[in-house]
Protein backbone atom coordinates (compact mmCIF):
# COMPACT_ATOMS: atom_id res chain seq x y z
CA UNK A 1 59.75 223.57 54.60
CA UNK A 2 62.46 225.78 56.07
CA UNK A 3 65.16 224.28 58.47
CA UNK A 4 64.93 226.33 61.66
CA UNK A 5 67.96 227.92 63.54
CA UNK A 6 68.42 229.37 66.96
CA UNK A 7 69.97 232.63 66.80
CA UNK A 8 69.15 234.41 69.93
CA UNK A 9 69.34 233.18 73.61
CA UNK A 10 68.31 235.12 76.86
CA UNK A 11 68.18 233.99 80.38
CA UNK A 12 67.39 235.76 83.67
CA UNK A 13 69.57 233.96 86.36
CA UNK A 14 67.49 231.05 88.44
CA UNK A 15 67.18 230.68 92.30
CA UNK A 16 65.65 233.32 94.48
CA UNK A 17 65.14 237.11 93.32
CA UNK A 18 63.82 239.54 96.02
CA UNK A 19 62.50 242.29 94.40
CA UNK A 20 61.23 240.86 90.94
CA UNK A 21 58.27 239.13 89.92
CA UNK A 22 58.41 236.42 86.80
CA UNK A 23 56.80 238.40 84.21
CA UNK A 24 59.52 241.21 84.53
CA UNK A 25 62.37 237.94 85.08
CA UNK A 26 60.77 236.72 81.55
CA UNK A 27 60.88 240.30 80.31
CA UNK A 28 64.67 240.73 81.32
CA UNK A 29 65.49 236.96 79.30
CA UNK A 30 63.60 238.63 76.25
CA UNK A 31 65.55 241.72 75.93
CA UNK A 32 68.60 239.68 76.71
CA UNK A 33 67.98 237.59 73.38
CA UNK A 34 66.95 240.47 71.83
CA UNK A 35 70.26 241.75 72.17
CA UNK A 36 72.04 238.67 71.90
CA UNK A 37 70.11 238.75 68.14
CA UNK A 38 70.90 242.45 67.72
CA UNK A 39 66.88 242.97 67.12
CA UNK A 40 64.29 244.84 68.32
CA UNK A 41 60.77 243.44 69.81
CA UNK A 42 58.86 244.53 66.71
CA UNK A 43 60.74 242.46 64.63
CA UNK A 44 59.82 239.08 66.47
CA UNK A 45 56.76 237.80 64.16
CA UNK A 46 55.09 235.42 66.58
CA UNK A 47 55.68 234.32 70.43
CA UNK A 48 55.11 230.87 72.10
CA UNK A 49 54.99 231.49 75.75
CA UNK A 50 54.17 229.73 79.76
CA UNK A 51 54.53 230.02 83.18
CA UNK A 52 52.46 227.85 85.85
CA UNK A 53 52.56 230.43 88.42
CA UNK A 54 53.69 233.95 87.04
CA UNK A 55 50.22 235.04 84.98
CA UNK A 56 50.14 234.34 81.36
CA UNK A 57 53.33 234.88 79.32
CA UNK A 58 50.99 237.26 76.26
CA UNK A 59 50.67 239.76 78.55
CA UNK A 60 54.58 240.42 78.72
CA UNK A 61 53.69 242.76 75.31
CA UNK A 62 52.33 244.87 78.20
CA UNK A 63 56.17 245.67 78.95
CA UNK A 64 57.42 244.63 75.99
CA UNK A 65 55.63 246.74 73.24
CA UNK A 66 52.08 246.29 71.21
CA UNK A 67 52.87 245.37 68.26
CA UNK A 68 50.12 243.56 67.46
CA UNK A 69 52.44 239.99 67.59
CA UNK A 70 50.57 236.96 67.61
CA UNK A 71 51.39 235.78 71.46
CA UNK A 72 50.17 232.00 72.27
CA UNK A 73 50.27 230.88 76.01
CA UNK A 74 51.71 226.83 76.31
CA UNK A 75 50.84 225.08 79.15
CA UNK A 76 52.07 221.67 80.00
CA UNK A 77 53.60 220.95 82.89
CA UNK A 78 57.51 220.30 83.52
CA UNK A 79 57.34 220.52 79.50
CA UNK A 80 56.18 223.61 79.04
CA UNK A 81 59.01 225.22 77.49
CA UNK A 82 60.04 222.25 75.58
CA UNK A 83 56.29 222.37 73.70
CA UNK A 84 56.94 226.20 73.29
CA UNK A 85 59.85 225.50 71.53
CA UNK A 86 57.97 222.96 69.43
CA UNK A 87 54.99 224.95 68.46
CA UNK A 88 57.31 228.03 67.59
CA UNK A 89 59.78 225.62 65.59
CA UNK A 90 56.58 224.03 63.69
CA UNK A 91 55.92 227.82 62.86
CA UNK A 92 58.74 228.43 61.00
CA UNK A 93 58.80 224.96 59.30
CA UNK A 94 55.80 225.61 57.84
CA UNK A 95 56.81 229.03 55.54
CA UNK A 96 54.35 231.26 57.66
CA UNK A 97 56.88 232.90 59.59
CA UNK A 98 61.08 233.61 59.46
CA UNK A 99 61.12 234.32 62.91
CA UNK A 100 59.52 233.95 66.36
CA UNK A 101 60.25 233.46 69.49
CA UNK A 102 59.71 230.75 72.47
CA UNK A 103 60.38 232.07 76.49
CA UNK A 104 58.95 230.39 79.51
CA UNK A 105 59.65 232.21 83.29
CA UNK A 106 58.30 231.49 86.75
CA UNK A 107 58.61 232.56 90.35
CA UNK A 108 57.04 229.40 92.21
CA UNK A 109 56.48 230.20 96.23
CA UNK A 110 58.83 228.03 98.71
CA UNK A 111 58.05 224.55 99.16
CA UNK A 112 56.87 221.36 97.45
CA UNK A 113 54.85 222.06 94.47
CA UNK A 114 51.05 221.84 95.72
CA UNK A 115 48.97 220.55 92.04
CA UNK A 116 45.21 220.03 92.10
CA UNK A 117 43.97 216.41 91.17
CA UNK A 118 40.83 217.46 89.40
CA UNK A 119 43.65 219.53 86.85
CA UNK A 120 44.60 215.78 86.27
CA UNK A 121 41.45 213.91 85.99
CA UNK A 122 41.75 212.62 89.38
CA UNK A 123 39.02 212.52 92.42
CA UNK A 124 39.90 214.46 95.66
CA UNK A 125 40.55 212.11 98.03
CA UNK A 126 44.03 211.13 96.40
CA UNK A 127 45.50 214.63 96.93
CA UNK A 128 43.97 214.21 100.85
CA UNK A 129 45.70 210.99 101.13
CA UNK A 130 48.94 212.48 99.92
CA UNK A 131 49.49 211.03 96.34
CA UNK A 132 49.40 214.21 94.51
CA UNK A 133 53.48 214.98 96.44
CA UNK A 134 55.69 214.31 94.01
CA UNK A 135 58.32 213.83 95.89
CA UNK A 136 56.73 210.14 97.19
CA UNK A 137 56.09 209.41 93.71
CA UNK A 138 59.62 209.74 92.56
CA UNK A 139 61.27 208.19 95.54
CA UNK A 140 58.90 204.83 94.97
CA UNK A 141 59.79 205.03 91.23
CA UNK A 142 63.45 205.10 91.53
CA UNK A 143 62.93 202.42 94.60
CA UNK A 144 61.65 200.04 92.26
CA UNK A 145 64.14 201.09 89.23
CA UNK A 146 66.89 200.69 91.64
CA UNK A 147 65.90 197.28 92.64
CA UNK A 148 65.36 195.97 88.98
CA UNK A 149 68.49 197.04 87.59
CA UNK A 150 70.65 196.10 90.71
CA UNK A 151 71.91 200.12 91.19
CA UNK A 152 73.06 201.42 94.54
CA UNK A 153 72.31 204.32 96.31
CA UNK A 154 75.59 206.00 95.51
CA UNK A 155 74.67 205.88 92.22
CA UNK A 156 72.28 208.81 93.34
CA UNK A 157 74.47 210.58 95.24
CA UNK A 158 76.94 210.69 92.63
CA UNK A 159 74.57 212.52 90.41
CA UNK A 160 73.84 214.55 92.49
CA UNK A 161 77.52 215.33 93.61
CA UNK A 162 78.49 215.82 89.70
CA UNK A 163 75.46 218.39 89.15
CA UNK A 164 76.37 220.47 92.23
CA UNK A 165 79.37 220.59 90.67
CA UNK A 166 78.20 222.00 87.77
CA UNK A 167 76.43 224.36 89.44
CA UNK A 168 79.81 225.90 90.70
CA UNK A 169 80.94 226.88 87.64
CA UNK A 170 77.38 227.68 86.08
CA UNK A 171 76.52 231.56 86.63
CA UNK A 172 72.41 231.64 86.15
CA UNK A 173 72.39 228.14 88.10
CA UNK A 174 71.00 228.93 91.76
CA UNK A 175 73.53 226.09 94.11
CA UNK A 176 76.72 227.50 93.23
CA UNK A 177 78.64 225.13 96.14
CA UNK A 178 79.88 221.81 95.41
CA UNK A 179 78.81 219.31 98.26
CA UNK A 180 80.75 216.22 98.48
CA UNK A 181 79.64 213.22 97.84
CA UNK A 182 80.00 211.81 101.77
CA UNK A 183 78.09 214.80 102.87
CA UNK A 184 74.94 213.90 100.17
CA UNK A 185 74.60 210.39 101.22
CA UNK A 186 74.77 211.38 104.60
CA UNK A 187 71.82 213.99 104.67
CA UNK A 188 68.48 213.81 105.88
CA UNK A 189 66.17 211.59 104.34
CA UNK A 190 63.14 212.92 102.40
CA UNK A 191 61.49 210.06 100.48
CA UNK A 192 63.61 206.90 100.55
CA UNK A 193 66.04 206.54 98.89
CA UNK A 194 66.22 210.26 98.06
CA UNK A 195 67.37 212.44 100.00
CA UNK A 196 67.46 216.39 100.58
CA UNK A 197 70.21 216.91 98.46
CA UNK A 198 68.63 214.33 95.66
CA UNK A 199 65.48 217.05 95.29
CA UNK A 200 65.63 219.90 92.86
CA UNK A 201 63.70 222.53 94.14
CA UNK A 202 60.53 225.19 92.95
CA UNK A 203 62.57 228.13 91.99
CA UNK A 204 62.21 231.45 90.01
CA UNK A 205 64.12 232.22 86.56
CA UNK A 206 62.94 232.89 82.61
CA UNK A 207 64.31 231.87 79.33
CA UNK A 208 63.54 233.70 75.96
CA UNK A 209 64.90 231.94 72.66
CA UNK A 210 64.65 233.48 69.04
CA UNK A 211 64.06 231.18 66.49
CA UNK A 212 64.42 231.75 62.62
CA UNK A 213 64.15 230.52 59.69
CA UNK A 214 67.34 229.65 57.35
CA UNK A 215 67.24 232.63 55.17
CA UNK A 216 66.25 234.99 58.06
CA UNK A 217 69.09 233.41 59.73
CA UNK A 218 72.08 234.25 57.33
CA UNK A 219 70.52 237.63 56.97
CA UNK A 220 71.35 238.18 60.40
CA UNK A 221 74.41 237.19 60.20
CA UNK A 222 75.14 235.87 63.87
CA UNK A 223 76.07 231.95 65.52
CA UNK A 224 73.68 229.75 63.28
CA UNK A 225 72.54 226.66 65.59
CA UNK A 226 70.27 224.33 63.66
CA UNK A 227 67.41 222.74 65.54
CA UNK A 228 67.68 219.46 63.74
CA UNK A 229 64.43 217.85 65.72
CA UNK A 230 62.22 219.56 68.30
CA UNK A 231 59.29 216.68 69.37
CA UNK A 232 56.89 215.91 71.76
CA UNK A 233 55.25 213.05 73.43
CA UNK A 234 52.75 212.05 75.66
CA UNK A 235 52.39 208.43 77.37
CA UNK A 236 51.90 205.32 75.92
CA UNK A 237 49.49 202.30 77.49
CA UNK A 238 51.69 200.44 80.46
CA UNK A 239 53.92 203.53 81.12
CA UNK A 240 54.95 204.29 84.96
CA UNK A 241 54.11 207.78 85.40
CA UNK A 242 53.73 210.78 87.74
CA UNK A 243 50.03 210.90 89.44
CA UNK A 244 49.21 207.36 88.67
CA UNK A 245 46.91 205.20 90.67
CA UNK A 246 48.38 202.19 90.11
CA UNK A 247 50.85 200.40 87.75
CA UNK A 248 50.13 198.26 84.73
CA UNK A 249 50.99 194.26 85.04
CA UNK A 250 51.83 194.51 81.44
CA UNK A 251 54.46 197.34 81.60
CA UNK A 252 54.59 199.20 78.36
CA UNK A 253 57.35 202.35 76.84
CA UNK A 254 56.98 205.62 78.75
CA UNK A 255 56.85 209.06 76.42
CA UNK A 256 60.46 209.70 76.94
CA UNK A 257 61.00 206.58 74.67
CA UNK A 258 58.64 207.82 72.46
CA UNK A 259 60.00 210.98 72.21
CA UNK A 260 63.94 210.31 71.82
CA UNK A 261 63.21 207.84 68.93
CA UNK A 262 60.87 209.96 67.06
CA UNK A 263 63.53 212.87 67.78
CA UNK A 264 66.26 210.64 66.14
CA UNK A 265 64.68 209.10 63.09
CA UNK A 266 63.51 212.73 61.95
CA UNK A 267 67.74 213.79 62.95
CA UNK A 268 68.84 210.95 61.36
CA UNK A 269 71.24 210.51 64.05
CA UNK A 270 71.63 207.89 66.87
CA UNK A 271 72.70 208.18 70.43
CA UNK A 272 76.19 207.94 69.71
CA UNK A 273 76.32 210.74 67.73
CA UNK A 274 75.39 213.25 70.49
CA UNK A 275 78.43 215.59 72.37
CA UNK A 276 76.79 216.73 75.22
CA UNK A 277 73.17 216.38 76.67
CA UNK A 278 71.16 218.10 79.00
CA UNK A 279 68.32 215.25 80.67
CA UNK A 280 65.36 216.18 82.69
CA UNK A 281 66.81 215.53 86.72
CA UNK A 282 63.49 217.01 88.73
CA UNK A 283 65.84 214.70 91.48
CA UNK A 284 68.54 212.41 91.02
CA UNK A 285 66.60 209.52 89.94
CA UNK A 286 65.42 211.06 87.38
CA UNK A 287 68.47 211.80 85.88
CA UNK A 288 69.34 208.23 86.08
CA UNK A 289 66.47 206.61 84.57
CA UNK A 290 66.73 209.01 81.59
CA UNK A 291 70.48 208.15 80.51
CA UNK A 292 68.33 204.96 79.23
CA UNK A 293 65.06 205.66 78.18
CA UNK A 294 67.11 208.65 75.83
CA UNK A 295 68.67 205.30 74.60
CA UNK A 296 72.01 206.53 75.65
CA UNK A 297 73.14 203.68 77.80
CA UNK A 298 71.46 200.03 79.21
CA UNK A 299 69.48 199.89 81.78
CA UNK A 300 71.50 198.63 84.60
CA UNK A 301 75.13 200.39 83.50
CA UNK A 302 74.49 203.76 84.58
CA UNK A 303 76.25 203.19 88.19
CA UNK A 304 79.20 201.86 86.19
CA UNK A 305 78.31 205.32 83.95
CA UNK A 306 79.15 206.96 86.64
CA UNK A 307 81.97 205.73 88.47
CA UNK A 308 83.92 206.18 85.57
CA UNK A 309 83.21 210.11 85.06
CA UNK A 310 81.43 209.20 81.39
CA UNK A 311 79.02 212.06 82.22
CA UNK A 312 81.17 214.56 83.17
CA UNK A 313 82.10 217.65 81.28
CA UNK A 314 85.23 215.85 80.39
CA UNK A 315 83.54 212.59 79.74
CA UNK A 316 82.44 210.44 77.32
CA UNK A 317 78.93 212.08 77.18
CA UNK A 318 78.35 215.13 79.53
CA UNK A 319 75.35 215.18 80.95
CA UNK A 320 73.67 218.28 82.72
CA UNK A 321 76.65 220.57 82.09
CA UNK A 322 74.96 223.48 83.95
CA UNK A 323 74.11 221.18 86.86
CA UNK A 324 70.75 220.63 85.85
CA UNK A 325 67.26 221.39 87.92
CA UNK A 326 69.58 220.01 90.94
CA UNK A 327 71.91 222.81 91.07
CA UNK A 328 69.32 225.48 89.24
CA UNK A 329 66.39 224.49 90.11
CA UNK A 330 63.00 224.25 88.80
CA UNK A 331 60.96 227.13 87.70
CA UNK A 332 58.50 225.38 85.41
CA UNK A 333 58.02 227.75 82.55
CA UNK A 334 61.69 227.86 82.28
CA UNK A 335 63.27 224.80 83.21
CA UNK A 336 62.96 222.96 79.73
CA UNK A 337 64.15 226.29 77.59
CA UNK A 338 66.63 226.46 80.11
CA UNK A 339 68.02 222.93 78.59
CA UNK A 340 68.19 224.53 75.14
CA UNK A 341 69.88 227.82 76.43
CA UNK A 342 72.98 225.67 77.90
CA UNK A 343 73.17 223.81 74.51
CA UNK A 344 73.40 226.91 72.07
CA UNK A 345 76.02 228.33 75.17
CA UNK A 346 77.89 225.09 74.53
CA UNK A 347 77.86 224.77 70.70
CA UNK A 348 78.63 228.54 70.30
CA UNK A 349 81.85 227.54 72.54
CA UNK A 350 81.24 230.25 74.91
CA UNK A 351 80.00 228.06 78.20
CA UNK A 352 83.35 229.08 80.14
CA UNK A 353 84.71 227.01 82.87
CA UNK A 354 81.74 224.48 82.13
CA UNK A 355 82.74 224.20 78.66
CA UNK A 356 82.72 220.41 76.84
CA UNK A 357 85.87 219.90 75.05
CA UNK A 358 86.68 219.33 72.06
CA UNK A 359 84.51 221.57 69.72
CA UNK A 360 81.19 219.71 70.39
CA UNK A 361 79.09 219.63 67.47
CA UNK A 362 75.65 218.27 68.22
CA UNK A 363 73.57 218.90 71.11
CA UNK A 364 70.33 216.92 72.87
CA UNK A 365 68.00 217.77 75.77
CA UNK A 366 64.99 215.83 77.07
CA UNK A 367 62.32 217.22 79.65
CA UNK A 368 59.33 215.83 81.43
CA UNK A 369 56.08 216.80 83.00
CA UNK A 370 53.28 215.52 84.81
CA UNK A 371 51.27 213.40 83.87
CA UNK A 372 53.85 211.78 81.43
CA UNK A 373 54.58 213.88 79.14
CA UNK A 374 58.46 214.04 77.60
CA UNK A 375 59.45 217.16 74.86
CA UNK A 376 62.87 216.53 73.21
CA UNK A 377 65.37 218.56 70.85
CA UNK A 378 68.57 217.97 68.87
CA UNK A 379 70.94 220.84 68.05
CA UNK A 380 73.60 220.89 65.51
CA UNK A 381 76.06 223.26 64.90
């Protein structure tokens, strides 16, 4: 089996873009890592492509060329481009192919994300009743988080404080204003205890990476980021998760866990050997509960975490470098990819005024989707 390598990385910038639908935003990330690969289309072997709102990602060889490429669309959820990047790693892996290519793009409309229960196994009457908003969900899950781990309130704000930032200093990331940290936990309420600026928001933007194998990968001759681990998970019995009915008396893992510890027994690394890490933060919360289900802290220490700037660029373990889906928001087919994009920028050394210090070396991102699924990777340079 080959070891897999990154070599190419493309991204169209994220936010709002008059003028431009997703396919042609996914189109513009391809050619970008096209060029950043100093390719051409016909030499990509296979594609692994998704959007949830932008048409299916095969027919970009509409704009991009026929070439005949085997194009599969990947559809799941929040993870979307995190399983693209899995099925096109496994590709390589396996001998079939030395290189390929994984891109995800949207261009959601304005507002809260509107999903169908039947798409989830679930009877009508729970999306009249209201269930299907996320945004309830995740303020009653970090309610009850909050209250079992004995974590304050600012603990969100700072979060979100540190990702906006981020976003400053981040040019594809769509908040590019920092917003103080008296100014977040005075804003309007949206689902207690989050508030507006605790929300990421549906957003527009594509990522393309280009994926080779080790040979194909010295041939080229460019940056040579190894993709130690890519894996995904779905949830286990007991789990707390987005679009449930109800909650388990006997709590069990949830597939982030199951995800980050398959991820580092096939690295054979551990938590503490990670430089910087980019961890799904759909809203503050989120963010927050992930620093320990990735198994990088305890539950319980992450308002200590961040009081003492551990996960800032300059910290112990930065976290969300880019400013995460806070600051860039969430276009579904791109947000994971979008993960793995800031990780190559930062192990190639080239992430500018967001740079991590200190040469970092290895490089982890985690991102979930409804109904409880969690994709992670590990990148090492």
């Amino acid at each position: 089996m080959s070891d897999v390598y990154i070599v190419g990385a493309g991204i169209h910038p994220f936010g709002r873009t008059e003028g431009r639908d997703g396919m042609d935003q996914g189109v513009f990330a391809v050619k970008q890592a096209l060029a950043d690969t100093d390719i051409d289309w016909k030499d990509i072997e296979f594609a692994f492509g998704g959007s949830a709102a932008s048409g299916a990602a095969d027919t970009m060889v509409s704009k991009l060329g026929l070439t005949g490429i085997q194009f599969i669309n990947v559809s799941n959820g929040c993870a979307t481009g995190g399983s693209a990047l899995n099925a096109a790693a496994s590709s390589i892996k396996s001998g079939e192919y030395d290189i390929g290519m994984a891109v995800g793009f949207d261009k959601h409309p304005r507002g809260a994300f509107n999903a169908d229960p039947g798409s989830y196994g679930l009877p009508n009457w729970y999306g009249e009743a209201g269930y299907m908003l996320t945004t309830q969900f995740f303020g009653a899950k970090i309610m009850r988080y909050m209250h079992e781990n004995n974590l304050s309130n600012e603990t969100l704000g700072r979060v979100a404080e540190k990702a906006f930032r981020n976003g400053a200093k981040t040019d594809h990331a769509w908040r590019r204003s920092e917003v103080d940290l008296e100014t977040i936990m005075n804003a309007p309420m949206i689902s207690d205890p989050l508030n507006k600026y605790m929300f990421c928001s549906p957003a527009e933007g594509a990522v393309a990476l280009i994926l080779a194998s080790e040979k194909k990968a010295k041939e080229l001759g460019g940056p040579m980021i190894k993709l130690k681990t890519s894996v995904m998970r779905t949830r286990p019995p007991g789990s707390f998760e987005v679009f449930a009915a109800s909650i388990d008396v006997e709590r069990g893992g949830t597939a982030t866990e199951l995800a980050s510890q398959a991820a580092f027994e096939q690295a054979g690394m551990g938590p503490e050997d990670i430089d910087v890490a980019q961890l799904q933060d759909t809203e503050a919360g989120a963010e927050i509960m992930h620093m320990a289900e990735n198994g990088f802290c305890a539950h319980g220490d992450q308002e200590q975490w961040l009081r003492e700037g551990r996960t800032e660029i300059s910290g112990e373990l930065p976290v969300n470098t880019d400013g995460g889906c806070l600051a860039c928001g969430e276009p579904i087919g791109a947000s994971g990819l979008r993960q793995v994009y800031e990780n190559v920028v930062q192990l190639r050394g080239t992430a500018g005024e967001r740079q991590v210090p200190d040469d970092p070396k290895t490089a982890y991102t985690q991102v979930y989707g409804a109904p409880g699924v969690s994709a992670v990777t590990i990148l090492q340079r």
